[in-house]
C-alpha atoms as a PDB file:
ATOM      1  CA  UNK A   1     -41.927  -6.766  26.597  1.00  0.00           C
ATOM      2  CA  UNK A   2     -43.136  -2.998  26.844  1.00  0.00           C
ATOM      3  CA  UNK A   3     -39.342  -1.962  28.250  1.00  0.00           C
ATOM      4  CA  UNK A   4     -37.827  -3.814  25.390  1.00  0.00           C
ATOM      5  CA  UNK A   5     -40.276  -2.133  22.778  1.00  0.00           C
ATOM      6  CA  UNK A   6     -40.040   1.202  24.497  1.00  0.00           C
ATOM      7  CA  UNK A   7     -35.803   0.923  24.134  1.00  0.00           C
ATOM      8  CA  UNK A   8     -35.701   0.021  20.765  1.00  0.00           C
ATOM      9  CA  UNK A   9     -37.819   2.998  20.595  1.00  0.00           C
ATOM     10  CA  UNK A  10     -35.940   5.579  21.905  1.00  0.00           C
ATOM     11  CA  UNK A  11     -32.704   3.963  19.871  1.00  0.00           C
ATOM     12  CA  UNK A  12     -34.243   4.755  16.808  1.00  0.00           C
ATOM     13  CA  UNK A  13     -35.074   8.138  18.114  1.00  0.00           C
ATOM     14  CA  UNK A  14     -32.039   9.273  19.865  1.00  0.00           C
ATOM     15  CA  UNK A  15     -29.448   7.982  17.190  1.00  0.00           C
ATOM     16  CA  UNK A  16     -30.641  10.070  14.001  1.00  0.00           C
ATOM     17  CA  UNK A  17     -30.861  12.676  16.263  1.00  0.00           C
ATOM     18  CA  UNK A  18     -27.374  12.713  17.763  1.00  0.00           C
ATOM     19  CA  UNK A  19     -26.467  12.253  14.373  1.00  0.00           C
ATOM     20  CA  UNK A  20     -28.340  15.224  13.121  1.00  0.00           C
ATOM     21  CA  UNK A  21     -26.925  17.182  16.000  1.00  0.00           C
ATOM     22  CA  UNK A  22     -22.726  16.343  15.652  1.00  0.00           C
ATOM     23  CA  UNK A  23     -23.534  17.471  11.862  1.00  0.00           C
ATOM     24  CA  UNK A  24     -25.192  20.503  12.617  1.00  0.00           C
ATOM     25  CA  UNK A  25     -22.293  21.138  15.586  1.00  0.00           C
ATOM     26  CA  UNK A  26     -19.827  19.869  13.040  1.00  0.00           C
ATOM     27  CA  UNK A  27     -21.044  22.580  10.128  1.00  0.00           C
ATOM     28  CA  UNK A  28     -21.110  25.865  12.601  1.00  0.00           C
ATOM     29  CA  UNK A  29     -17.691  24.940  14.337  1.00  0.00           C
ATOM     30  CA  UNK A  30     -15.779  24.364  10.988  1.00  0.00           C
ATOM     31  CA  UNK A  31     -17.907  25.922   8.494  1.00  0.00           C
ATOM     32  CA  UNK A  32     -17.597  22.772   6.540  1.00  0.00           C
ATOM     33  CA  UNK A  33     -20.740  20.911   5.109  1.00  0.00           C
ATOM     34  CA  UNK A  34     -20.309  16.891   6.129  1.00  0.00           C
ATOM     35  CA  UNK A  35     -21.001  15.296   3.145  1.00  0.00           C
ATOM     36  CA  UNK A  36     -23.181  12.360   4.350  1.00  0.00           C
ATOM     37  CA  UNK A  37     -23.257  10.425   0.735  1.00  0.00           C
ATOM     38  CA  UNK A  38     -20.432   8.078   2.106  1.00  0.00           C
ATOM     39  CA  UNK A  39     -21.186   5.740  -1.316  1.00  0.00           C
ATOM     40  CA  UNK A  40     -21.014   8.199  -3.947  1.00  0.00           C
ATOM     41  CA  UNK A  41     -17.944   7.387  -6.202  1.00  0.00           C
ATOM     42  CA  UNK A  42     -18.189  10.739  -7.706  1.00  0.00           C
ATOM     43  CA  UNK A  43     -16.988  12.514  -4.713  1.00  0.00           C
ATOM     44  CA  UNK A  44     -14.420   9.918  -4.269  1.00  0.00           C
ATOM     45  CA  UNK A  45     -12.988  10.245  -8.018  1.00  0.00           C
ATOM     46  CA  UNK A  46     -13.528  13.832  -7.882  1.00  0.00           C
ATOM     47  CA  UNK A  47     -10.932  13.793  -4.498  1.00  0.00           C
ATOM     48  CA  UNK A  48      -8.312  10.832  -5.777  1.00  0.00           C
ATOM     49  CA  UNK A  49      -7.240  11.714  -8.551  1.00  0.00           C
ATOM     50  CA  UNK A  50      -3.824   9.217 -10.623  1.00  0.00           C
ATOM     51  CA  UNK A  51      -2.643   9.102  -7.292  1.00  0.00           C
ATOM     52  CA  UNK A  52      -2.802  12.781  -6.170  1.00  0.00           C
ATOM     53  CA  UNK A  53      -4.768  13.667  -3.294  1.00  0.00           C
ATOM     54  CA  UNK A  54      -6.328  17.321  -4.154  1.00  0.00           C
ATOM     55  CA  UNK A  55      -6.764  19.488  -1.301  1.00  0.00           C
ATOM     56  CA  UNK A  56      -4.517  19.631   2.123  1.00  0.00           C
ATOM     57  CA  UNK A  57      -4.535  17.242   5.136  1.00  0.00           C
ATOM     58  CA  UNK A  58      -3.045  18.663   8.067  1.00  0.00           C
ATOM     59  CA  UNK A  59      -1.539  21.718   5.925  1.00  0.00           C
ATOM     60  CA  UNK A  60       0.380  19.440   3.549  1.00  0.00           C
ATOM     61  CA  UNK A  61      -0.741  19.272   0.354  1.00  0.00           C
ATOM     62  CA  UNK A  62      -0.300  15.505  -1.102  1.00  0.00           C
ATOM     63  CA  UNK A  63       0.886  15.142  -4.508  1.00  0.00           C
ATOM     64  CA  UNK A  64       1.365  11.703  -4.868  1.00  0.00           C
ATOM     65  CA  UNK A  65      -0.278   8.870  -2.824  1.00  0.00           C
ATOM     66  CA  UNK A  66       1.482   5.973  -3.525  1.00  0.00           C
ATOM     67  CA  UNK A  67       4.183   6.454  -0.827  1.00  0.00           C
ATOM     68  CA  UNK A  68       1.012   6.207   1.566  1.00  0.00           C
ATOM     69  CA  UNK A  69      -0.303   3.023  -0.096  1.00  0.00           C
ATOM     70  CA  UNK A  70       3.066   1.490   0.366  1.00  0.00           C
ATOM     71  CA  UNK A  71       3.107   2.529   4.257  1.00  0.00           C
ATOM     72  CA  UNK A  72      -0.199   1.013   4.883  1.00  0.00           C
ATOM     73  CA  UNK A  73       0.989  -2.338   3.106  1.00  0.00           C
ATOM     74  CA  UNK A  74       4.273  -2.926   4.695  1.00  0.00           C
ATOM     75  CA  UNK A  75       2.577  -1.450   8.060  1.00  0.00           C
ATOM     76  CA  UNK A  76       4.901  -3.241  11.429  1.00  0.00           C
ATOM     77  CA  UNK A  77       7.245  -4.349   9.115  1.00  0.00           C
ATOM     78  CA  UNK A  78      11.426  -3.417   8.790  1.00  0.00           C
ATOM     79  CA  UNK A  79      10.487  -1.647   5.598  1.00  0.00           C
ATOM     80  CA  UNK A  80       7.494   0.828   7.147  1.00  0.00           C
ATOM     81  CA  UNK A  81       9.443   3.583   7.393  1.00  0.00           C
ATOM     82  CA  UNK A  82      11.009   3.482   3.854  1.00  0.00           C
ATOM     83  CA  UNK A  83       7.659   3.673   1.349  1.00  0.00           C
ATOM     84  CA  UNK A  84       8.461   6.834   0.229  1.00  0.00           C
ATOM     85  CA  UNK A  85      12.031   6.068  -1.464  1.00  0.00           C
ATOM     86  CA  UNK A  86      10.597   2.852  -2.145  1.00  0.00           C
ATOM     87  CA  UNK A  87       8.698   4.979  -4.771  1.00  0.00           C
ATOM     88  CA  UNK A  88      11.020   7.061  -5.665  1.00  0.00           C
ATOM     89  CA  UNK A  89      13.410   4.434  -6.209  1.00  0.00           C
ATOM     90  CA  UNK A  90      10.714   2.592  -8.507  1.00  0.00           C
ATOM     91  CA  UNK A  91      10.337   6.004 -10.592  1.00  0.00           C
ATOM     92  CA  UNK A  92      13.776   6.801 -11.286  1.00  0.00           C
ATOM     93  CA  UNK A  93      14.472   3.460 -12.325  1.00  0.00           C
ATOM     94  CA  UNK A  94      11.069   3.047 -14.342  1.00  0.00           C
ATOM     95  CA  UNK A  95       9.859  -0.026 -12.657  1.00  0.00           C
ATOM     96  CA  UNK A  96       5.983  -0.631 -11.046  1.00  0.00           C
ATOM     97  CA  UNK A  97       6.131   0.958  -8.127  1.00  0.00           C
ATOM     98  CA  UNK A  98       3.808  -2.212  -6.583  1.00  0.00           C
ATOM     99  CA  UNK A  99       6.925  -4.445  -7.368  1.00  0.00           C
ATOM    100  CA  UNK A 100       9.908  -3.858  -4.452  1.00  0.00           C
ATOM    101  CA  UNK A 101       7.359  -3.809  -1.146  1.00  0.00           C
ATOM    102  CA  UNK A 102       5.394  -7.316  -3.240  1.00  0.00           C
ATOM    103  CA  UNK A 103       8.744  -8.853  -3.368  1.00  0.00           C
ATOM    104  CA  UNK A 104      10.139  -8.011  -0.065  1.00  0.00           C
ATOM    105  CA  UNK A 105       6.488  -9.017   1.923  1.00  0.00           C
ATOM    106  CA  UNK A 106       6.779 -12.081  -0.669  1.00  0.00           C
ATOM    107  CA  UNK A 107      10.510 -13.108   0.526  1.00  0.00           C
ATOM    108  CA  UNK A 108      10.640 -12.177   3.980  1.00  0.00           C
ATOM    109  CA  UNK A 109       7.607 -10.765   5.040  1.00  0.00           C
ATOM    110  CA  UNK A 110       9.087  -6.944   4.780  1.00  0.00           C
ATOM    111  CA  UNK A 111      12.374  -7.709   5.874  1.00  0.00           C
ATOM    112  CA  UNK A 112      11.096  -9.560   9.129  1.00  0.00           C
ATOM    113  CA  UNK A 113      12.075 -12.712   8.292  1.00  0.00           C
ATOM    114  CA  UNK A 114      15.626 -11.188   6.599  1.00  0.00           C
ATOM    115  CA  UNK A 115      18.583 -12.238   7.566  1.00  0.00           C
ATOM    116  CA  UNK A 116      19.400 -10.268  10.601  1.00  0.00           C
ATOM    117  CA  UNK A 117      22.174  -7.596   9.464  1.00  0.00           C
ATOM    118  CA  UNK A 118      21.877  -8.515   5.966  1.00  0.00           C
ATOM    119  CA  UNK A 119      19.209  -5.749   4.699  1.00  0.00           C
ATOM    120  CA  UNK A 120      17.611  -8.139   1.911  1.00  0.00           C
ATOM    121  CA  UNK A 121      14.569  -8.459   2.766  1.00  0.00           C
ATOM    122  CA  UNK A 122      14.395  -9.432  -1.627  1.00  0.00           C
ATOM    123  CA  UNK A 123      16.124 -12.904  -1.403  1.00  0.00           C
ATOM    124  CA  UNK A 124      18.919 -11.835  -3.449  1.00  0.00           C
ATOM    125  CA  UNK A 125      20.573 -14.664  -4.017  1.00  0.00           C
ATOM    126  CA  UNK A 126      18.496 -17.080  -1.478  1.00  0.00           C
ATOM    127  CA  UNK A 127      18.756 -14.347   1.213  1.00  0.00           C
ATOM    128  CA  UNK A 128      22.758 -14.621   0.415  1.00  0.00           C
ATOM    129  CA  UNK A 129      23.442 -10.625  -0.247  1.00  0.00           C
ATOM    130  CA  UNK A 130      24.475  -7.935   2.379  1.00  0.00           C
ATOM    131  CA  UNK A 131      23.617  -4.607   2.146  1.00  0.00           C
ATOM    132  CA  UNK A 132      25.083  -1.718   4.066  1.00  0.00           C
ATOM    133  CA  UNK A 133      21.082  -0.533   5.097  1.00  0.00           C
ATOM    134  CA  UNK A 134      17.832  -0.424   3.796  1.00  0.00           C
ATOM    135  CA  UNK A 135      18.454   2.756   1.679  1.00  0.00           C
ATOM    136  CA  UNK A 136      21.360   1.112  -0.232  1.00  0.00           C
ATOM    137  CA  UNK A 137      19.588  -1.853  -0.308  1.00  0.00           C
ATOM    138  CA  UNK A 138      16.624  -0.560  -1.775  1.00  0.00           C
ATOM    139  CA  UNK A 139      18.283   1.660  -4.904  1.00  0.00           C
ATOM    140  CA  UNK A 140      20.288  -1.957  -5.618  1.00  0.00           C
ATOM    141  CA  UNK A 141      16.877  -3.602  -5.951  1.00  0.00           C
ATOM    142  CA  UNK A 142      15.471  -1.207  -8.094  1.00  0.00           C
ATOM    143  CA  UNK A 143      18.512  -1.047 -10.244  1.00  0.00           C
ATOM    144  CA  UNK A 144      19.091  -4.386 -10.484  1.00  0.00           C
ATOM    145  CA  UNK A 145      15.261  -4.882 -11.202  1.00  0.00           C
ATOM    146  CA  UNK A 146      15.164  -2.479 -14.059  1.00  0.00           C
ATOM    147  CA  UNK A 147      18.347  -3.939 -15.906  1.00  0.00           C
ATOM    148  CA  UNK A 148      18.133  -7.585 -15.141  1.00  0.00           C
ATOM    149  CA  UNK A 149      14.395  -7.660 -15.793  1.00  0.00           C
ATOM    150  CA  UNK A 150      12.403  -4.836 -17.177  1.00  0.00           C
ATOM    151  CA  UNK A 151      14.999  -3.279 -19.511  1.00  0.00           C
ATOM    152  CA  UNK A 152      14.970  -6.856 -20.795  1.00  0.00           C
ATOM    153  CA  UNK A 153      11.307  -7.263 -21.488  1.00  0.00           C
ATOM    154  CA  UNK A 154      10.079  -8.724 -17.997  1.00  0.00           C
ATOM    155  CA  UNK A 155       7.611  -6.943 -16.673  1.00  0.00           C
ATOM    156  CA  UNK A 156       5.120  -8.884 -15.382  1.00  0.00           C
ATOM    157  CA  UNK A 157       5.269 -11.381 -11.870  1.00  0.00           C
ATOM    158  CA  UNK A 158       5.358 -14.468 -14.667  1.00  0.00           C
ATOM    159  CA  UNK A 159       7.560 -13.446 -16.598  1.00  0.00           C
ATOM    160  CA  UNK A 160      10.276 -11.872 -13.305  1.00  0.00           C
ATOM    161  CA  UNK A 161       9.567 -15.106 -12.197  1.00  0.00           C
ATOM    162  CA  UNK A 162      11.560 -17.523 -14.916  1.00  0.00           C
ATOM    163  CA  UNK A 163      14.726 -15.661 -14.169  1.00  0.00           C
ATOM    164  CA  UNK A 164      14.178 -14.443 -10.318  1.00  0.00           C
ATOM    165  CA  UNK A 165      12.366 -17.711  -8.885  1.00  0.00           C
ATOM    166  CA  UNK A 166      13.132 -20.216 -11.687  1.00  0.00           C
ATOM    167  CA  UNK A 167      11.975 -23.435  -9.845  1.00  0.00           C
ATOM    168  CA  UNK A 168       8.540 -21.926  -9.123  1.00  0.00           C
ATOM    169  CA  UNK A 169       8.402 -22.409 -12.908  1.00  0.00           C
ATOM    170  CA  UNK A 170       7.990 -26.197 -11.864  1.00  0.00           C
ATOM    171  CA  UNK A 171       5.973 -25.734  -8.987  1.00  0.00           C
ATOM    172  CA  UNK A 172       2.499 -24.255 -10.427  1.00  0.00           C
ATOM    173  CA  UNK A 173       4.470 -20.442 -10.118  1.00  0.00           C
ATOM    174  CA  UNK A 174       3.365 -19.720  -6.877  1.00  0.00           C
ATOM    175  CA  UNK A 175       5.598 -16.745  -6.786  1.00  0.00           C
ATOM    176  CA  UNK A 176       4.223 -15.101  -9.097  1.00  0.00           C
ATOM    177  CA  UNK A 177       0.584 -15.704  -8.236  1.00  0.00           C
ATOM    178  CA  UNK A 178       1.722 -13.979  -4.750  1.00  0.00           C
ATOM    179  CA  UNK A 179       3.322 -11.350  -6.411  1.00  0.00           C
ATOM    180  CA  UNK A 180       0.048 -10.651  -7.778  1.00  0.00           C
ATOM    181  CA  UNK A 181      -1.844 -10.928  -4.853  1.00  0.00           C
ATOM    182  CA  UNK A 182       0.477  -8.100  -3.098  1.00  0.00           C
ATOM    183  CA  UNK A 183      -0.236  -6.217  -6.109  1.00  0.00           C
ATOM    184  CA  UNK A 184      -3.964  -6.528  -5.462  1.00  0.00           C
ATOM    185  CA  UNK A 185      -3.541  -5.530  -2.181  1.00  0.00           C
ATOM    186  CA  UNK A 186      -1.772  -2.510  -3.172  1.00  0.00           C
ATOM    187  CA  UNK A 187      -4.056  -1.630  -5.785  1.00  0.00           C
ATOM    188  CA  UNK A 188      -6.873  -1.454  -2.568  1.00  0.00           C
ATOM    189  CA  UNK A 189      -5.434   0.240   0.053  1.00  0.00           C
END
């Protein structure tokens, strides 16, 4: 009983003071104060800012996030390595940004479950539609999104859903409740 006492002791002694010690080590190697508030949602606002990350990582100054976000969602998928024209795509042709990587994980879980060869990880036309790559294939979906959908007034999963998944209409819309799920998951990351 006195060993066990005596260890939980010296854990409670020797881990604040480690601690205390990689901070102090930390501060006169890098001349950088560790900020040791890990809960404080001002620093974290103050940091993230719209999507821009202020300050450099690794000498690269990050402008825009999103392309990041995307990465982490579609992480060991086909689509991984394309996040960042995913974005791009989604700005130039004014469409949520959220909406290509939730349809593709939605469809074929990120172009895993695509047709081999076909690049549509979207289920154009019930997984019908070849594309050349992923690159073409992307800029098609976002194209085709923004004129068949949102330059038409459907913007949201629900309402993408009545012409891209009509018979989930009949089915309780479970597309579109997915949909939103990915976009919660996005909206996290």
């Amino acid at each position: 009983m006195v060993k066990k006492l005596a260890v939980v002791f010296l854990w409670f002694l020797i881990v604040p003071l480690t601690l205390v010690a990689t901070s102090t080590l930390l501060y006169q190697t890098t001349n950088v104060k560790p900020n040791l508030n890990f809960k404080s949602p001002q620093a974290t606002e103050s940091f993230i800012t719209q999507n821009n990350l202020q300050g450099q990582v690794l000498g690269t100054e990050i402008t825009d996030i999103r392309p990041y976000i995307v990465e982490n969602f579609l992480k060991n998928t086909q689509l991984e390595n394309y996040s960042k024209q995913i974005v791009e795509a989604s700005d130039k042709y004014g469409i949520d940004w959220r909406l290509i990587p939730a349809i593709a994980m939605r469809e074929t879980g990120g172009g895993d479950k695509a047709r081999p060869g076909s690049y549509n990880a979207w289920g154009f036309e019930n997984g019908r539609t070849n594309f050349d790559c992923w690159e073409s294939a992307i800029e098609t979906v976002a194209k085709t999104l923004q004129e068949k959908y949102v330059a038409k007034g459907l913007t949201t999963p629900e309402q993408i859903m009545a012409v891209y998944a009509p018979p989930q209409l009949f089915t309780g819309g479970k597309w579109a409740q997915d949909i939103n799920y990915f976009f919660s998951k996005l909206e996290t990351l």
